[in-house]
PDB file of N, CA and C in Angstrom:
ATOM      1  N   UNK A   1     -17.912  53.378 160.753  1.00  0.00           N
ATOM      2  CA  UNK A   1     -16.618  53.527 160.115  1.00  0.00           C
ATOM      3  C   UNK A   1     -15.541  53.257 161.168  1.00  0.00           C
ATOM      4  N   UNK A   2     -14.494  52.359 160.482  1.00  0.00           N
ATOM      5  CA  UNK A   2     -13.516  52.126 162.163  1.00  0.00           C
ATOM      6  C   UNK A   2     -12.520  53.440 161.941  1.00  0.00           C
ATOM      7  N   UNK A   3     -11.698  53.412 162.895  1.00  0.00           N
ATOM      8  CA  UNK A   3     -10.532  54.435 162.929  1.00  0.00           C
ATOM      9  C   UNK A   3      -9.824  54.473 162.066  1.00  0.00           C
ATOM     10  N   UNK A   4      -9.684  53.372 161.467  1.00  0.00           N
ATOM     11  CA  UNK A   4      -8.407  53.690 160.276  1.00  0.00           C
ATOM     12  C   UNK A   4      -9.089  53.959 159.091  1.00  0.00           C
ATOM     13  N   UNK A   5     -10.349  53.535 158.288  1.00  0.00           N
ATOM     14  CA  UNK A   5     -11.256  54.437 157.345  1.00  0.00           C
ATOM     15  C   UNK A   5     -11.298  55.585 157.787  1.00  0.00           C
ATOM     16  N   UNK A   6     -11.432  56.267 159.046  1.00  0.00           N
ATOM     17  CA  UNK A   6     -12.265  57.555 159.258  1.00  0.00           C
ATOM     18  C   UNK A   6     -10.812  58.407 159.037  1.00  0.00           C
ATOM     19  N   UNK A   7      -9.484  58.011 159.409  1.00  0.00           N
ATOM     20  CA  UNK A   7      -8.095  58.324 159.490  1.00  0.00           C
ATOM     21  C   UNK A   7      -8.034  58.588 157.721  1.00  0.00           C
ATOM     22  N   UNK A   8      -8.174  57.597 156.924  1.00  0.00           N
ATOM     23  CA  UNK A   8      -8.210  57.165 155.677  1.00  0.00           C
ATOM     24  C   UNK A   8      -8.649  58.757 154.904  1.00  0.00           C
ATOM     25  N   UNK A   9      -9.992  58.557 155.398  1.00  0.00           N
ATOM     26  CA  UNK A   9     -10.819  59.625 154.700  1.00  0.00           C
ATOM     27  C   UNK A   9     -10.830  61.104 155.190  1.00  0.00           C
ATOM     28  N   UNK A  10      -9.823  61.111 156.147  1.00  0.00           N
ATOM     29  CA  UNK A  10      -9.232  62.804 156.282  1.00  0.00           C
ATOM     30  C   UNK A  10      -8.167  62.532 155.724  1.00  0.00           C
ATOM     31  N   UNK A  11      -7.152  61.871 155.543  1.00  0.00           N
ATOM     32  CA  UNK A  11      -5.950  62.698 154.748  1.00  0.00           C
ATOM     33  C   UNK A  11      -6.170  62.381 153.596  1.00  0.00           C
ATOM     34  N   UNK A  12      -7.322  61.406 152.675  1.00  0.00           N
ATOM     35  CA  UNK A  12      -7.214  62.149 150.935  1.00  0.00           C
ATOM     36  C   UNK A  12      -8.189  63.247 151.308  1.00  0.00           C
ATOM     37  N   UNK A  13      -9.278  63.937 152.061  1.00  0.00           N
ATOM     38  CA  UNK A  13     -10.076  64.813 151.828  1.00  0.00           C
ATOM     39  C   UNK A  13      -9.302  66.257 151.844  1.00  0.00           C
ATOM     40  N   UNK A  14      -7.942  66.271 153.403  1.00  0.00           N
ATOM     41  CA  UNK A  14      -7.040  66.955 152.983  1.00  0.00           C
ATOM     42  C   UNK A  14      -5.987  67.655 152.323  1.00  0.00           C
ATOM     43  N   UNK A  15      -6.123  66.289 151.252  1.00  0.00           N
ATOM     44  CA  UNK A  15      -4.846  65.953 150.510  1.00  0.00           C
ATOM     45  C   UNK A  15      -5.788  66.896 149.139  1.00  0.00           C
ATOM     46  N   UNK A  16      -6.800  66.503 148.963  1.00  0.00           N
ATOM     47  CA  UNK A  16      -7.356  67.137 148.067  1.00  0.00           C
ATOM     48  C   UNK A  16      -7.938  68.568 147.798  1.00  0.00           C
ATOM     49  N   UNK A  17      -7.541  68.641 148.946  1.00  0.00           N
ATOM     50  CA  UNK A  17      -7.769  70.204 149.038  1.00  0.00           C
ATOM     51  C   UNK A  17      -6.190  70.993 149.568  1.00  0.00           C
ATOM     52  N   UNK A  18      -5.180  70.194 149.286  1.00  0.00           N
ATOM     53  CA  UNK A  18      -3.909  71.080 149.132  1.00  0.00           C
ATOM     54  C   UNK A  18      -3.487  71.312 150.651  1.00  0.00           C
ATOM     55  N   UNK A  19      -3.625  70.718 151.118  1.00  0.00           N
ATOM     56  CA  UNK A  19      -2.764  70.796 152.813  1.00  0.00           C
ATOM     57  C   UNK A  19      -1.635  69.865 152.658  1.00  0.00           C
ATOM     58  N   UNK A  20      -0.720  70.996 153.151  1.00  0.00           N
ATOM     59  CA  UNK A  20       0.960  70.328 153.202  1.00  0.00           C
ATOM     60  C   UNK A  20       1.498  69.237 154.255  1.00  0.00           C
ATOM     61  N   UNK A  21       2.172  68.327 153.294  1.00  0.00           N
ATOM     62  CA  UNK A  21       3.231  67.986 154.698  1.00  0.00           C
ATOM     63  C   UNK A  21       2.314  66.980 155.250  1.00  0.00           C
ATOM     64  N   UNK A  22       1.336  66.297 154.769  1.00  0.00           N
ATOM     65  CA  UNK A  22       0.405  65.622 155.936  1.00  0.00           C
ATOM     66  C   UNK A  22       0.766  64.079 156.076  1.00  0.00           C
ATOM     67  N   UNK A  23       0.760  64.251 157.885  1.00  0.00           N
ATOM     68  CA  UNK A  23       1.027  63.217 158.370  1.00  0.00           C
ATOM     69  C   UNK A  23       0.037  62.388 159.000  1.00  0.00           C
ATOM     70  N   UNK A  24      -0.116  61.225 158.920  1.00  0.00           N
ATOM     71  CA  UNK A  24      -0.560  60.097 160.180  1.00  0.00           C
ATOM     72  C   UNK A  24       0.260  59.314 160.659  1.00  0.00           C
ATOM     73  N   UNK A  25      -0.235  59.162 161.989  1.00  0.00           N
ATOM     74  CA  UNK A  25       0.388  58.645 163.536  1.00  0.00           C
ATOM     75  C   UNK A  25      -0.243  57.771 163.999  1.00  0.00           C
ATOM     76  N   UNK A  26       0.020  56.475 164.014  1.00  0.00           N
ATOM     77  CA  UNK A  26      -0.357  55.745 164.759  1.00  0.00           C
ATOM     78  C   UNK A  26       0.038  55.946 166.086  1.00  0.00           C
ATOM     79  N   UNK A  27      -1.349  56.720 167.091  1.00  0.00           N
ATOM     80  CA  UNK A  27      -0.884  56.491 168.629  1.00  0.00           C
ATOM     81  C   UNK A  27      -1.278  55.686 169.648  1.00  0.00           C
ATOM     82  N   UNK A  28      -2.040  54.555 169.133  1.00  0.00           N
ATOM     83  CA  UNK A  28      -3.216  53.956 169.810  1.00  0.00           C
ATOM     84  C   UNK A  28      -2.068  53.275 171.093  1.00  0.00           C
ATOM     85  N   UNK A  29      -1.339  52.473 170.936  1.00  0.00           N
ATOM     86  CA  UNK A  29      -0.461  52.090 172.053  1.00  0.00           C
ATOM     87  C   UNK A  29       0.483  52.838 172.985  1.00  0.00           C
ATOM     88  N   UNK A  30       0.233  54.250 172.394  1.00  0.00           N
ATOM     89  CA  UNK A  30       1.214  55.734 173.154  1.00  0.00           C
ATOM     90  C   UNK A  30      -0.179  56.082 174.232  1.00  0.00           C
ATOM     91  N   UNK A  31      -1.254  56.560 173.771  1.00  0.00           N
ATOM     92  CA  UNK A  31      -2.383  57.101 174.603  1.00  0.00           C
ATOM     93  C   UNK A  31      -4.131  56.416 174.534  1.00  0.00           C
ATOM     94  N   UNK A  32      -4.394  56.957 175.311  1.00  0.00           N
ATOM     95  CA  UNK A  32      -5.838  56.796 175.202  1.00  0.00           C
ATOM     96  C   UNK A  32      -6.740  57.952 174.445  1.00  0.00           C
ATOM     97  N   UNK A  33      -6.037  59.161 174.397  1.00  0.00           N
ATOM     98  CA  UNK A  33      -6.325  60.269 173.594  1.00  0.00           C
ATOM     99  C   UNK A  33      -7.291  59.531 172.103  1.00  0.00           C
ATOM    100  N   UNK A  34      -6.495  59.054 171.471  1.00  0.00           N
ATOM    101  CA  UNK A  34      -7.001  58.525 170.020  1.00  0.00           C
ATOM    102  C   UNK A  34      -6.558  57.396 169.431  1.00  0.00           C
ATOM    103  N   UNK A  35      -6.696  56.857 168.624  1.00  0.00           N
ATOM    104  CA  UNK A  35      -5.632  56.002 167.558  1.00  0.00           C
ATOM    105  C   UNK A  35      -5.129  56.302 166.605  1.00  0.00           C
ATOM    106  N   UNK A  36      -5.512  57.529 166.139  1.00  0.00           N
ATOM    107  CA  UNK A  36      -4.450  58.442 165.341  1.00  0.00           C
ATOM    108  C   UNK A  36      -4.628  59.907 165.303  1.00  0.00           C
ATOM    109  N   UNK A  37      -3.179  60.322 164.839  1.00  0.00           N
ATOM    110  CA  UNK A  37      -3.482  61.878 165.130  1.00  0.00           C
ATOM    111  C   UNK A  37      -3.150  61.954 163.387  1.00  0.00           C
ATOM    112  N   UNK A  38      -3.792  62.704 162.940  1.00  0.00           N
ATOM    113  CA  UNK A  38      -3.448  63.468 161.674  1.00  0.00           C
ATOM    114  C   UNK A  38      -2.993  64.930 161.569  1.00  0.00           C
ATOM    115  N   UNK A  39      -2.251  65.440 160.716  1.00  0.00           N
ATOM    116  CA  UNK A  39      -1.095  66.547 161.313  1.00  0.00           C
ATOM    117  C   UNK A  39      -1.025  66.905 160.250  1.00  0.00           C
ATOM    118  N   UNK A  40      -1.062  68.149 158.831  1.00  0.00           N
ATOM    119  CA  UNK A  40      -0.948  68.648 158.216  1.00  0.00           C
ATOM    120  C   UNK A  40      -0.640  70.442 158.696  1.00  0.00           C
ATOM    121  N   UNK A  41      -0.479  71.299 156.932  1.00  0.00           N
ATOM    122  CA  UNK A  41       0.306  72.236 157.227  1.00  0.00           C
ATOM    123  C   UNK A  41      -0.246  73.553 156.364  1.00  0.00           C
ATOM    124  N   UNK A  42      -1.147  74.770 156.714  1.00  0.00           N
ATOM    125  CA  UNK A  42      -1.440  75.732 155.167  1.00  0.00           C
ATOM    126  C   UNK A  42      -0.763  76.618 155.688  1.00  0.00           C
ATOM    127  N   UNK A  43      -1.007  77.178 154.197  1.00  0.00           N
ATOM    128  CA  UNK A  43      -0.347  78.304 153.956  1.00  0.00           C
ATOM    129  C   UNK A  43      -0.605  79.709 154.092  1.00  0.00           C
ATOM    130  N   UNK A  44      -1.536  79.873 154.759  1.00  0.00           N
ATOM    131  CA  UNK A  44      -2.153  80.635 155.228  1.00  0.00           C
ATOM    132  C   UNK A  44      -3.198  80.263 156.559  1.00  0.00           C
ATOM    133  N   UNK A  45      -3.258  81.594 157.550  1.00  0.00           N
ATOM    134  CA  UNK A  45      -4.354  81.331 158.251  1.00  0.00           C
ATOM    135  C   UNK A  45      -5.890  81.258 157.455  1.00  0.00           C
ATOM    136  N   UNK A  46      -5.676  82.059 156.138  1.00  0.00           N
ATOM    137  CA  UNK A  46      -7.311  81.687 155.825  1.00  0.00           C
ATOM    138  C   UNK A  46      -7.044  80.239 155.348  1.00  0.00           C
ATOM    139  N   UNK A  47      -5.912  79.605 154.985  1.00  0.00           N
ATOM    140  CA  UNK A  47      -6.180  77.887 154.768  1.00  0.00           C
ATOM    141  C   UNK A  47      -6.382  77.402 155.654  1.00  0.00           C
ATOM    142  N   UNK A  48      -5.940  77.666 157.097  1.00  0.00           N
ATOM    143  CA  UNK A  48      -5.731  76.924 158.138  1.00  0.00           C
ATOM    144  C   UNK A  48      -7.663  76.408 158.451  1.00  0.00           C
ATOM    145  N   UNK A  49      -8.276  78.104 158.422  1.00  0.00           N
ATOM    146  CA  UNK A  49      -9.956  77.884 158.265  1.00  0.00           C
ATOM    147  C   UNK A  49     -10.890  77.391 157.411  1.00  0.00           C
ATOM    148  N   UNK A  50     -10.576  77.278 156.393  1.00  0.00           N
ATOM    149  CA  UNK A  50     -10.907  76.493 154.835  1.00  0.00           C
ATOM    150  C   UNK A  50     -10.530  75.311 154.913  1.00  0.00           C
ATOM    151  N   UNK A  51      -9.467  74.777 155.450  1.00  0.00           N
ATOM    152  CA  UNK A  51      -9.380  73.362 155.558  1.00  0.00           C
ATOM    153  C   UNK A  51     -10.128  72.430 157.343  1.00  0.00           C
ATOM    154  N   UNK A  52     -10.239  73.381 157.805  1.00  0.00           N
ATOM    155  CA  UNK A  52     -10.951  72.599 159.186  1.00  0.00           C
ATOM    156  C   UNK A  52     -12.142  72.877 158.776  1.00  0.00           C
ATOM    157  N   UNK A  53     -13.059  73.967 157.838  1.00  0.00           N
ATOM    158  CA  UNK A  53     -14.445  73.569 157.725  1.00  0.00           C
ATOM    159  C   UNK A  53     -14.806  73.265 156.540  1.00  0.00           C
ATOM    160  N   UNK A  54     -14.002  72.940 155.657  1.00  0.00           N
ATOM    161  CA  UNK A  54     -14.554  71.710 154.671  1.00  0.00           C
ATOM    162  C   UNK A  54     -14.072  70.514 155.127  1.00  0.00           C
ATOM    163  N   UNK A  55     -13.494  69.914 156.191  1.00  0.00           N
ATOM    164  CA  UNK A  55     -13.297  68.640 156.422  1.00  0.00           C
ATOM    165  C   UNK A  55     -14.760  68.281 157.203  1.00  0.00           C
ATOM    166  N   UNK A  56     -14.680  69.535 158.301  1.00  0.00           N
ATOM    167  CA  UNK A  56     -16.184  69.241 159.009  1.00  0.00           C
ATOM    168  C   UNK A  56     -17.377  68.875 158.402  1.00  0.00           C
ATOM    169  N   UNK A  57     -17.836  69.796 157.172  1.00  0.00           N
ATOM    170  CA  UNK A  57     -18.492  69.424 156.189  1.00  0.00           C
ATOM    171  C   UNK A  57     -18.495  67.550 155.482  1.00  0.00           C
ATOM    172  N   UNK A  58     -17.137  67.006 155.074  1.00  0.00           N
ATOM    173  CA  UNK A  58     -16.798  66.214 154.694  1.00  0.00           C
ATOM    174  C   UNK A  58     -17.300  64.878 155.952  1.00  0.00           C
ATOM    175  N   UNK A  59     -16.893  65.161 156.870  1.00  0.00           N
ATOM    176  CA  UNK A  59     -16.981  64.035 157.720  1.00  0.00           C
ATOM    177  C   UNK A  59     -18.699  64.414 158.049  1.00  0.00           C
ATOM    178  N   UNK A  60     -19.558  65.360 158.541  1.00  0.00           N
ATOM    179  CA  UNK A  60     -20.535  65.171 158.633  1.00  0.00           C
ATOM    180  C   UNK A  60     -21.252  64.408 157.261  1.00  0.00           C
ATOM    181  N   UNK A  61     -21.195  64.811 156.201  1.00  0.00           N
ATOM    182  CA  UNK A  61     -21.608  64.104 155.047  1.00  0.00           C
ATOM    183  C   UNK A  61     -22.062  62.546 155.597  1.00  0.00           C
ATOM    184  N   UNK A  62     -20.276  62.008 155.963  1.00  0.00           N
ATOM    185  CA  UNK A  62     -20.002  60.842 156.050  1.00  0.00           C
ATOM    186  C   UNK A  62     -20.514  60.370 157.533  1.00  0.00           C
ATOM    187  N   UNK A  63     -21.723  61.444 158.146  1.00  0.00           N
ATOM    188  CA  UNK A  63     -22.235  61.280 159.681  1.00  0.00           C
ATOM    189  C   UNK A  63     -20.777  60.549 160.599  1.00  0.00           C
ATOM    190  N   UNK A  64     -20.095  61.295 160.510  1.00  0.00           N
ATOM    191  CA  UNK A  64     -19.139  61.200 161.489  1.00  0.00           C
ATOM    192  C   UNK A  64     -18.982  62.535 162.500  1.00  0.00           C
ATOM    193  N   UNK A  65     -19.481  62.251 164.012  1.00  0.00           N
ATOM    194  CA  UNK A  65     -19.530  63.762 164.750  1.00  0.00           C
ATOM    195  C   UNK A  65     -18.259  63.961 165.231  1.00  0.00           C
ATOM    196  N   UNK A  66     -18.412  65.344 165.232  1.00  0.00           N
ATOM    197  CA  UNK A  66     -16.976  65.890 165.974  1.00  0.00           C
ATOM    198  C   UNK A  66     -17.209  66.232 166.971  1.00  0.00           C
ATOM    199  N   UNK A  67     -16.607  65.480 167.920  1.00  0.00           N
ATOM    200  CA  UNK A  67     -17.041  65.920 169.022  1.00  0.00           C
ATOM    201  C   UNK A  67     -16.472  67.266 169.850  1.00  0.00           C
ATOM    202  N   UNK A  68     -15.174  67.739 169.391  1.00  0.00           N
ATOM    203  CA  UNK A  68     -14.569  69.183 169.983  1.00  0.00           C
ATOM    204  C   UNK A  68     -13.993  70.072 168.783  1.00  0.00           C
ATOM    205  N   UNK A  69     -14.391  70.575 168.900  1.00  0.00           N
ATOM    206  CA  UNK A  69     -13.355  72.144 167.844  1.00  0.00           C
ATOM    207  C   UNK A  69     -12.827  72.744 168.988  1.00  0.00           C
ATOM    208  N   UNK A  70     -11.240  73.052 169.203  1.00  0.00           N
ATOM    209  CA  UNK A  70     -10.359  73.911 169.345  1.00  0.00           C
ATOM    210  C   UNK A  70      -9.384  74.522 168.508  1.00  0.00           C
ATOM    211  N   UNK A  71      -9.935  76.338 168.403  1.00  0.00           N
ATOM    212  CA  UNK A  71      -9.208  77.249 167.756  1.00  0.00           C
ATOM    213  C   UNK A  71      -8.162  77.861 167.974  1.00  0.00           C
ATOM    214  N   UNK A  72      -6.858  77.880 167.933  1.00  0.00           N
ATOM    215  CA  UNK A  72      -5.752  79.012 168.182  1.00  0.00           C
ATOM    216  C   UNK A  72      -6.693  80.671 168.018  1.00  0.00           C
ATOM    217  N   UNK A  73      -5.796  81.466 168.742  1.00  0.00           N
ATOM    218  CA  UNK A  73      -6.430  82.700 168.352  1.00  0.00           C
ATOM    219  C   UNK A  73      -5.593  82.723 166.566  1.00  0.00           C
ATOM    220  N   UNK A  74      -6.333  83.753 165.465  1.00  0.00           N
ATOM    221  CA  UNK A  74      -5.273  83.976 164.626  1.00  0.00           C
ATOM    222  C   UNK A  74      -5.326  82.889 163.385  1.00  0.00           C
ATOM    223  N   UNK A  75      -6.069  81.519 164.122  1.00  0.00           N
ATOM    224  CA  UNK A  75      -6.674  80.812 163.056  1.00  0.00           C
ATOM    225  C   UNK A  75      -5.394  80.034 162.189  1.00  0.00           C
ATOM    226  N   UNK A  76      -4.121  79.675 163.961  1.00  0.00           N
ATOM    227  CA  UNK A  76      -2.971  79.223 163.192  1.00  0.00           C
ATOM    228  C   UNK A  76      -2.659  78.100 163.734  1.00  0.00           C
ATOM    229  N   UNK A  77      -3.917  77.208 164.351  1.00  0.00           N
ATOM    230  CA  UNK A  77      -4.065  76.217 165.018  1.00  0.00           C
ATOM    231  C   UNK A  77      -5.373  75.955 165.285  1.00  0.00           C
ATOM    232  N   UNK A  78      -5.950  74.552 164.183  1.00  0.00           N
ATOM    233  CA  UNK A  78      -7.229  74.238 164.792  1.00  0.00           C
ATOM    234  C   UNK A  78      -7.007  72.464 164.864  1.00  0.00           C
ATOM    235  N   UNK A  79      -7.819  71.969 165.752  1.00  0.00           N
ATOM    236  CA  UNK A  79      -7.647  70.569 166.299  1.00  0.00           C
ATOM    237  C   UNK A  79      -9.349  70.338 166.080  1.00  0.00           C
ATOM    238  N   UNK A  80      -9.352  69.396 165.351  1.00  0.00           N
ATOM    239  CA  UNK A  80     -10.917  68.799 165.559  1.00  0.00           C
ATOM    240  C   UNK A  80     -10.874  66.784 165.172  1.00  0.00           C
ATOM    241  N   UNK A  81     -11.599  66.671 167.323  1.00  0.00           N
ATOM    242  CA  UNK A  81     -11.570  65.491 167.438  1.00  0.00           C
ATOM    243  C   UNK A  81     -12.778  64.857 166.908  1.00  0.00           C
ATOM    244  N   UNK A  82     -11.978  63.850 166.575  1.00  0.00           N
ATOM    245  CA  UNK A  82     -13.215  62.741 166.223  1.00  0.00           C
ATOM    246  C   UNK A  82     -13.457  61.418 166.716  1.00  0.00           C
ATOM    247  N   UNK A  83     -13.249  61.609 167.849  1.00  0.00           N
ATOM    248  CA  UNK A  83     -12.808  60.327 169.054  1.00  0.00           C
ATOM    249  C   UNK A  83     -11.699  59.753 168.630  1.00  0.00           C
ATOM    250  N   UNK A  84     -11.511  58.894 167.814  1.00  0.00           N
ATOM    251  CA  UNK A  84     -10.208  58.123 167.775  1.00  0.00           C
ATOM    252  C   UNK A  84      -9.747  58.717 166.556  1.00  0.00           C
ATOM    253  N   UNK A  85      -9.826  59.754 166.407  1.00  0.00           N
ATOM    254  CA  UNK A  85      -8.901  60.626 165.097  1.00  0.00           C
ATOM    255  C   UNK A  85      -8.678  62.048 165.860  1.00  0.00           C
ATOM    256  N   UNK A  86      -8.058  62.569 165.627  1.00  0.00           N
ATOM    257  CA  UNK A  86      -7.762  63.928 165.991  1.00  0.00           C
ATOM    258  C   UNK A  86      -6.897  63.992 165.402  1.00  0.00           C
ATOM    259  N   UNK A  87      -7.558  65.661 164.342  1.00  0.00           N
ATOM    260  CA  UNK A  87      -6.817  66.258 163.008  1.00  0.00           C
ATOM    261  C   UNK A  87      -6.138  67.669 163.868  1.00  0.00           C
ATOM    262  N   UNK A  88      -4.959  68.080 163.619  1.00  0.00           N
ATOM    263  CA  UNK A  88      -4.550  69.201 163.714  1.00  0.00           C
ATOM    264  C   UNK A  88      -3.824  69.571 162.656  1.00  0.00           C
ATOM    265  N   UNK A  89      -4.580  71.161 162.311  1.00  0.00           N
ATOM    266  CA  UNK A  89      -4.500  71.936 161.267  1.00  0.00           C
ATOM    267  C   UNK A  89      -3.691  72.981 161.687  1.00  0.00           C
ATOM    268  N   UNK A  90      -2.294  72.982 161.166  1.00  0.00           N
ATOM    269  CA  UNK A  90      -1.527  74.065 161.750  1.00  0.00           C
ATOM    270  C   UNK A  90      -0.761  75.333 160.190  1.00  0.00           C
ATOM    271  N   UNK A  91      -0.954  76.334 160.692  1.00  0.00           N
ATOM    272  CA  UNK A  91       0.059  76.867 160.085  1.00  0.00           C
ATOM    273  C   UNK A  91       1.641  77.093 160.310  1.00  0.00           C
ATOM    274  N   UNK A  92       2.136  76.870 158.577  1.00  0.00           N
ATOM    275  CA  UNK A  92       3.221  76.404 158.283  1.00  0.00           C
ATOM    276  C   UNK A  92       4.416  76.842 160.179  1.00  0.00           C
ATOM    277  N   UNK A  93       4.245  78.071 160.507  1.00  0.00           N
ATOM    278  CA  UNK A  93       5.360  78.209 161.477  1.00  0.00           C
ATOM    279  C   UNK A  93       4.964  77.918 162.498  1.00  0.00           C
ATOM    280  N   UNK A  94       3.294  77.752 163.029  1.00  0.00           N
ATOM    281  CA  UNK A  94       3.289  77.820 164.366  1.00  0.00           C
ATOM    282  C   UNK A  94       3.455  75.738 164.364  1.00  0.00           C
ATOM    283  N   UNK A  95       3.411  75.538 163.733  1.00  0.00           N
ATOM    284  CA  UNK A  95       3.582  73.653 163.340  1.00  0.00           C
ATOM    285  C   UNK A  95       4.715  73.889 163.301  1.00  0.00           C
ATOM    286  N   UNK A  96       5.791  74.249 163.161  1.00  0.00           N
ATOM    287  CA  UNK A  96       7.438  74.069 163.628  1.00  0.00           C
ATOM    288  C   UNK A  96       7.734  74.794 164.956  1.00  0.00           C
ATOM    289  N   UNK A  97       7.090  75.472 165.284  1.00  0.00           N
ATOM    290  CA  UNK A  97       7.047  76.421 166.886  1.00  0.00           C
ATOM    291  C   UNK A  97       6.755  74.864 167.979  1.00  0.00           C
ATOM    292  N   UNK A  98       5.653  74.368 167.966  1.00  0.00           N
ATOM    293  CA  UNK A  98       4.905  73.324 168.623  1.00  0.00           C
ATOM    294  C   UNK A  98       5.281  71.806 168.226  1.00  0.00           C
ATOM    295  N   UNK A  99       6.284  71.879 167.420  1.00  0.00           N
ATOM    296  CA  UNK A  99       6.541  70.228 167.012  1.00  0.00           C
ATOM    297  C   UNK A  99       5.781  69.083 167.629  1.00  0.00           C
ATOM    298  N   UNK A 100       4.477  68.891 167.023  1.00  0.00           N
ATOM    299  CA  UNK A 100       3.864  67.422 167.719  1.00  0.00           C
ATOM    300  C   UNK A 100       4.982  66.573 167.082  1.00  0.00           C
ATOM    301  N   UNK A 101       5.245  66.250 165.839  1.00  0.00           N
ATOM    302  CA  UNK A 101       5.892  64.925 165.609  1.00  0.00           C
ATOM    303  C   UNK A 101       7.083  64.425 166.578  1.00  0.00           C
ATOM    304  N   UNK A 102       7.730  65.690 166.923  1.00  0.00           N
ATOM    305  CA  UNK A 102       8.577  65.447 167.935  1.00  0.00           C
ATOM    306  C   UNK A 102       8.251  64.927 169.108  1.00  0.00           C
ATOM    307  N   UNK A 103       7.270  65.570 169.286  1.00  0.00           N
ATOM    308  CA  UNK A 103       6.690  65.345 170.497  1.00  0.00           C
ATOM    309  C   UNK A 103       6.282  63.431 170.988  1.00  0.00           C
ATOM    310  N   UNK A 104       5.590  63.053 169.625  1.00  0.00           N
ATOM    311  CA  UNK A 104       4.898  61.800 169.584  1.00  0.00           C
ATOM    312  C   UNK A 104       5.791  61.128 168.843  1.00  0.00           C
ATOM    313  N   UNK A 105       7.416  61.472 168.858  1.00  0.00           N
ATOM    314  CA  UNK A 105       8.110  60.730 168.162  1.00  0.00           C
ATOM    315  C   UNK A 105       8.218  59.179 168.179  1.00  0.00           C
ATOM    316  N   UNK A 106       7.434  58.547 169.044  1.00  0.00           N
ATOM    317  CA  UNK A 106       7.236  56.852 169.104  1.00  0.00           C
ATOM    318  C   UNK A 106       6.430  56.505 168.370  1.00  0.00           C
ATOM    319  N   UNK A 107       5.561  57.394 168.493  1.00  0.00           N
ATOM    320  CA  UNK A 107       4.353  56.928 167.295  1.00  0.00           C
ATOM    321  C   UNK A 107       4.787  56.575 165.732  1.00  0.00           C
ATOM    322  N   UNK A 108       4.439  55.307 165.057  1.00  0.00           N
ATOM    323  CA  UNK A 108       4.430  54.685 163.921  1.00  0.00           C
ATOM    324  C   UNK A 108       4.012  56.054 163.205  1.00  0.00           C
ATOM    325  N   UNK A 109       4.344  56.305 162.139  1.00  0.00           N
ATOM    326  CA  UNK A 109       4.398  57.645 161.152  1.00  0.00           C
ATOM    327  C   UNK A 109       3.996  56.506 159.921  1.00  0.00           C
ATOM    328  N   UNK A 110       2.416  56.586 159.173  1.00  0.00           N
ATOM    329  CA  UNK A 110       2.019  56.259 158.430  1.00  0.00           C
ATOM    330  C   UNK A 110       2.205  56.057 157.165  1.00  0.00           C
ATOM    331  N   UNK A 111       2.704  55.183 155.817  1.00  0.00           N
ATOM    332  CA  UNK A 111       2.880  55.479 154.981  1.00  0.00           C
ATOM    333  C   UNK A 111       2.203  56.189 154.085  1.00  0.00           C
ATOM    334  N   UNK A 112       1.892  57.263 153.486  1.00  0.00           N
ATOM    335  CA  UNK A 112       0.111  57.941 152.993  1.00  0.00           C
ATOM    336  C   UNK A 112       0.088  57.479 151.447  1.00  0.00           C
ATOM    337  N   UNK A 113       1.075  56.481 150.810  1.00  0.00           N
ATOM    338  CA  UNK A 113       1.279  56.475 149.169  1.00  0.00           C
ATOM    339  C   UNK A 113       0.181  55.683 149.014  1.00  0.00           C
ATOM    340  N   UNK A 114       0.249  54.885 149.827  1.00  0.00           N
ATOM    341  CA  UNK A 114      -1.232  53.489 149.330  1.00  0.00           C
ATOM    342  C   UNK A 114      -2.392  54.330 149.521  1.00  0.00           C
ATOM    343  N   UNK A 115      -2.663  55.140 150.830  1.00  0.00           N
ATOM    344  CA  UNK A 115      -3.827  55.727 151.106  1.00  0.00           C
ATOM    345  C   UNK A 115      -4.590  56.739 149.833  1.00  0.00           C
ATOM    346  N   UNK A 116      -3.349  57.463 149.634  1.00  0.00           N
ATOM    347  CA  UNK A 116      -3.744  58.405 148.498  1.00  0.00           C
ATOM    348  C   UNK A 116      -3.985  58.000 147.194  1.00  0.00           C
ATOM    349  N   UNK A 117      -3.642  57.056 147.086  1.00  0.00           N
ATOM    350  CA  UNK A 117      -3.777  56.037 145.774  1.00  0.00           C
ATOM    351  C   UNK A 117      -4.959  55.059 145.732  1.00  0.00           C
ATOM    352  N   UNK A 118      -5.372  55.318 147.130  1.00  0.00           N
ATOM    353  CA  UNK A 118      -6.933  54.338 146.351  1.00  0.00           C
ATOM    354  C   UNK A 118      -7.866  55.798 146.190  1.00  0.00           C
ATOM    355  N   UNK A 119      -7.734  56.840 145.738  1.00  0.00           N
ATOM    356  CA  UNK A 119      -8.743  58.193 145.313  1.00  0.00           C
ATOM    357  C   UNK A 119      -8.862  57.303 144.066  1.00  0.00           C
TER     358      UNK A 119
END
């Protein structure tokens, strides 16, 4: 699967399970980190955990390994890489506390209407 399918198939898997606000980033010409970061938002810390392990679920399905899980304490920040994807799952305040978009404000910000529209 290249990066932009595997990118593809986390934000409708997210999208379908009700995570806010979700973004993709093209960062491939910003870092070596990834080629995209995906960035969504719950509403709760128990979403924040419900949505990082049914994606895990989802992408193993699709034998895609993850190669790192990092947890916030509190379960209000989880990041799980997938070599050239890295999803971070934040809750709603500590994702305005930590502004990545700001952060990676060069990065191309994805359109998601086409993506979500081929479900």
């Amino acid at each position: 699967m290249t990066a932009t399918e595997k990118m593809q198939q986390i934000v409708r898997h997210l999208d379908s399970k009700k995570a806010r606000d979700i973004k993709a980033l093209s960062v491939s010409g910003l870092t070596i980190l990834a080629d995209y970061f995906v960035i969504c938002s719950a509403t709760s810390s128990t979403q924040v955990k419900a949505l990082a392990d049914t994606l895990e679920e989802k992408m193993e399905l699709l034998q895609e390994p993850l190669l790192k899980k990092e947890g916030k304490q509190g379960f209000n920040w989880i990041l799980l890489d997938y070599s050239d994807v890295i999803v971070h799952i934040f809750y709603q305040e500590t994702r305005e506390f930590y502004g990545l978009e700001k952060l990676w404000a060069d990065a191309e910000e994805l359109p998601l209407e086409e993506i979500l529209e081929e479900d």
